[in-house]
C-alpha atoms as a PDB file:
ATOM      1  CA  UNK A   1      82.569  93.871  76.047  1.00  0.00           C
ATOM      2  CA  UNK A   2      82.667  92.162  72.676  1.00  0.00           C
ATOM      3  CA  UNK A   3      84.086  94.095  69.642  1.00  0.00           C
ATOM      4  CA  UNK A   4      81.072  95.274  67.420  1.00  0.00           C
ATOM      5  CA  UNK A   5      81.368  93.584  63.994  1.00  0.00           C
ATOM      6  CA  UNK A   6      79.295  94.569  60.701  1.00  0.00           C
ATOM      7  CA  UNK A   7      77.551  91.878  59.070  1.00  0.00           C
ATOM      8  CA  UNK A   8      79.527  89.944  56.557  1.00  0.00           C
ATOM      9  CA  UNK A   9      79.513  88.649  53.081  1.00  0.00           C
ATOM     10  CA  UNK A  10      81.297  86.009  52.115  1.00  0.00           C
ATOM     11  CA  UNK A  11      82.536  86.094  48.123  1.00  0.00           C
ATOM     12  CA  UNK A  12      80.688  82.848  46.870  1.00  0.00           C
ATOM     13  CA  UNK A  13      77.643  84.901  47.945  1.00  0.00           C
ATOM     14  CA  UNK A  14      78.690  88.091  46.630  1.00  0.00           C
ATOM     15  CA  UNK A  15      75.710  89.576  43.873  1.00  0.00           C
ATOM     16  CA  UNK A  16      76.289  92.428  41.523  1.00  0.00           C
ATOM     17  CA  UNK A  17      74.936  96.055  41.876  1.00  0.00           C
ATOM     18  CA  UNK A  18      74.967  95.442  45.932  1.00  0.00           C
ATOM     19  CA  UNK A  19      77.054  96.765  48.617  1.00  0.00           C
ATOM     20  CA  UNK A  20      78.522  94.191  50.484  1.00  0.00           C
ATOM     21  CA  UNK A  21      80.795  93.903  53.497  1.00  0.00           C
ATOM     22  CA  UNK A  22      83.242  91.125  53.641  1.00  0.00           C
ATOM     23  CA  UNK A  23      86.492  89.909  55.072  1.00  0.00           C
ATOM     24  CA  UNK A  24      88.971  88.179  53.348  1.00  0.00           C
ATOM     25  CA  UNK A  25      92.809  87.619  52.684  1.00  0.00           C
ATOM     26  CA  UNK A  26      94.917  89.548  49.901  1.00  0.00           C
ATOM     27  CA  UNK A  27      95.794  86.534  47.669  1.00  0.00           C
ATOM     28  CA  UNK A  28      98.076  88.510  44.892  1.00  0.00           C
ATOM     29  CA  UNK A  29      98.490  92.044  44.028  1.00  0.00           C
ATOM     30  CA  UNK A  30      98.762  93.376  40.478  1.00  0.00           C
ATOM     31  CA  UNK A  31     101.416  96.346  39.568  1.00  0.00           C
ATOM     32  CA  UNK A  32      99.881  99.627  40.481  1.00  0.00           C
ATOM     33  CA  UNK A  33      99.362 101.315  36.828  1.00  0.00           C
ATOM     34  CA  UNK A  34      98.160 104.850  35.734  1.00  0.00           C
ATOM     35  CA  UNK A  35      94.850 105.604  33.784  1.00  0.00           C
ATOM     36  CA  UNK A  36      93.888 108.154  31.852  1.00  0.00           C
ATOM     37  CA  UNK A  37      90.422 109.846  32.897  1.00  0.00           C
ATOM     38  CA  UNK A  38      87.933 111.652  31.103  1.00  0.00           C
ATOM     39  CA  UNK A  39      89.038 115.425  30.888  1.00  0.00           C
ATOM     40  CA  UNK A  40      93.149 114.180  31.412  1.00  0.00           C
ATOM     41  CA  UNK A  41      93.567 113.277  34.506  1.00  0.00           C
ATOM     42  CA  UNK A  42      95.427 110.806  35.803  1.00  0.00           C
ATOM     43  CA  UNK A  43      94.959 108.380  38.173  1.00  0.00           C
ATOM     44  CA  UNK A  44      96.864 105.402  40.135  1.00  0.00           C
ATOM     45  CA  UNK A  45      94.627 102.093  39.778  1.00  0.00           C
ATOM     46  CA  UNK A  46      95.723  98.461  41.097  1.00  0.00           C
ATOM     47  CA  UNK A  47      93.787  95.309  41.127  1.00  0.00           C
ATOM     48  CA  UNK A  48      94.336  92.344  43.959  1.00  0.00           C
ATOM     49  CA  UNK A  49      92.362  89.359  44.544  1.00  0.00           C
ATOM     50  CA  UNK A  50      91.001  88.678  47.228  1.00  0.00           C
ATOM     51  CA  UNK A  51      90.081  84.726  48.759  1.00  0.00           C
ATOM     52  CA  UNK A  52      88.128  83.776  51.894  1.00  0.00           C
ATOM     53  CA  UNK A  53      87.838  79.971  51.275  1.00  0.00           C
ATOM     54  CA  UNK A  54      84.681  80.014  49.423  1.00  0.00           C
ATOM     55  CA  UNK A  55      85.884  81.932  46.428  1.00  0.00           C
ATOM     56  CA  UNK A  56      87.959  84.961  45.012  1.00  0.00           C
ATOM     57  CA  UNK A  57      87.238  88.335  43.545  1.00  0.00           C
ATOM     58  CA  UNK A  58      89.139  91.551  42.045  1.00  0.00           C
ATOM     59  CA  UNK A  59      89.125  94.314  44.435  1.00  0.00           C
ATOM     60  CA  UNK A  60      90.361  97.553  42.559  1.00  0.00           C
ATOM     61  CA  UNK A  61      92.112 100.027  44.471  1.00  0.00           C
ATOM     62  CA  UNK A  62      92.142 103.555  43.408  1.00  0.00           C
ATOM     63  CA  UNK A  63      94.667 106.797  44.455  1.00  0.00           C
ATOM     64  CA  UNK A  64      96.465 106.682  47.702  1.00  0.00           C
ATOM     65  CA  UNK A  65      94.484 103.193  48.495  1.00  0.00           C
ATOM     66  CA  UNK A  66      96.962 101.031  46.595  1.00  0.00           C
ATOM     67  CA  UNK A  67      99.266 101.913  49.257  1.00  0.00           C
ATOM     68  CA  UNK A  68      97.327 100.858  51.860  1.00  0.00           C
ATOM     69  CA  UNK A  69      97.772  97.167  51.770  1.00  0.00           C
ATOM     70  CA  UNK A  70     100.039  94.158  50.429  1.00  0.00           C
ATOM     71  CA  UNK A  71      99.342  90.514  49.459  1.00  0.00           C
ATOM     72  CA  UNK A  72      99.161  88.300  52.645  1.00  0.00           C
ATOM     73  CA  UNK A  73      97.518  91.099  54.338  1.00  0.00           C
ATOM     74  CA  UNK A  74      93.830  90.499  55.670  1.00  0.00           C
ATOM     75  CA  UNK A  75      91.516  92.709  55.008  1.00  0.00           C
ATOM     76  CA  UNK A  76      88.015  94.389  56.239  1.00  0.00           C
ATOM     77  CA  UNK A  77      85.724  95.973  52.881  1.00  0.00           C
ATOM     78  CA  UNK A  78      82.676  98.149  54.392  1.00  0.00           C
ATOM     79  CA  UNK A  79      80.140  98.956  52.279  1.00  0.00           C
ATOM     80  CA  UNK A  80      82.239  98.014  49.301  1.00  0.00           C
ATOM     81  CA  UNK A  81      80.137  97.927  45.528  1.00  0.00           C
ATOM     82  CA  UNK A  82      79.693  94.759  43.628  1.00  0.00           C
ATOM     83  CA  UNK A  83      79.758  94.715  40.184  1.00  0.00           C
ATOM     84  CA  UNK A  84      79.963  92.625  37.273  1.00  0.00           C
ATOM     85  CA  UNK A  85      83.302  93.439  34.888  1.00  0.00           C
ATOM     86  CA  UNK A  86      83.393  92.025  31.724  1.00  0.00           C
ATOM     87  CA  UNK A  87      81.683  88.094  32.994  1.00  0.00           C
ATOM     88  CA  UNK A  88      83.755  88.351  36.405  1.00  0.00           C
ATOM     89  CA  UNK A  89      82.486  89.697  40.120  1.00  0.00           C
ATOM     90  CA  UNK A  90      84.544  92.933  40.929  1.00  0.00           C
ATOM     91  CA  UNK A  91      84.662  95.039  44.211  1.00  0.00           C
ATOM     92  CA  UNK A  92      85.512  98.557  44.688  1.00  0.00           C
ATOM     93  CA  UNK A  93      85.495 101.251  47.597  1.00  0.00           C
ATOM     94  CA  UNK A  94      83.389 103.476  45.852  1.00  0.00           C
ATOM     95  CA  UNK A  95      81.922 106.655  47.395  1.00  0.00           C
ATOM     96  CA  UNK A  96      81.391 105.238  50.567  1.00  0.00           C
ATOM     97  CA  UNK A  97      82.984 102.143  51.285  1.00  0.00           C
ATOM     98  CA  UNK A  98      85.828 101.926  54.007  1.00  0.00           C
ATOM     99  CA  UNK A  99      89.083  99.369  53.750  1.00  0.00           C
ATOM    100  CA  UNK A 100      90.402  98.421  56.344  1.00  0.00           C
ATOM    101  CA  UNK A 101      93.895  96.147  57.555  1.00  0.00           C
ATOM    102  CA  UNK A 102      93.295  94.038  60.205  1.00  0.00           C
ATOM    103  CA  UNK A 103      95.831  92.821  62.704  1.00  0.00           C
ATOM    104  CA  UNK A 104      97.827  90.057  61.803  1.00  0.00           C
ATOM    105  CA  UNK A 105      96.651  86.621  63.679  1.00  0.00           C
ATOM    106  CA  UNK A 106      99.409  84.995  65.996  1.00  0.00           C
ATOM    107  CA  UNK A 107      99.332  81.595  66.018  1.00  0.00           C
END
């Protein structure tokens, strides 16, 4: 039986204020840094760019996700929220979207 695969996205096509799913390779990954939130909190942030041969975009990792992957990695977003930051196309996990590593590809 065939593995069940969401439908996909690809980041030329990406749109703002959508959920999208997408699959792509972890081009570079920025120095994990630490915000300040509203009421003091603290939080670990990190952005890495993403590239699937039609384009890039910034996914932003938040909390224990920055340890989750590393650049070369290939990656599976679910669900992940589009949005425009400051003129560029931006992903994030969000409330409800899943990241996921997939298996490296022998070749």
């Amino acid at each position: 039986m065939r593995e069940s695969r969401p439908p996909s996205t690809y980041i030329t096509d990406l749109r703002p204020n959508r959920v999208a799913t997408l699959e792509a390779s972890v081009e570079e990954v920025e120095p994990v840094r630490e915000v300040l939130l509203e009421g003091g909190a603290r939080r670990r942030v990190q952005n890495v760019r993403l590239g699937d041969g039609t384009g890039e975009v910034q996914l932003v990792l938040w909390g224990e996700e920055v340890d989750r992957i590393r650049k070369g990695d290939r990656v599976r977003i679910r669900d992940g929220w589009v949005k425009d930051y400051k003129g560029r196309l931006q992903i994030s996990l969000g409330r409800t979207g899943r990241l996921e590593v997939l298996p490296a590809v022998s070749g």
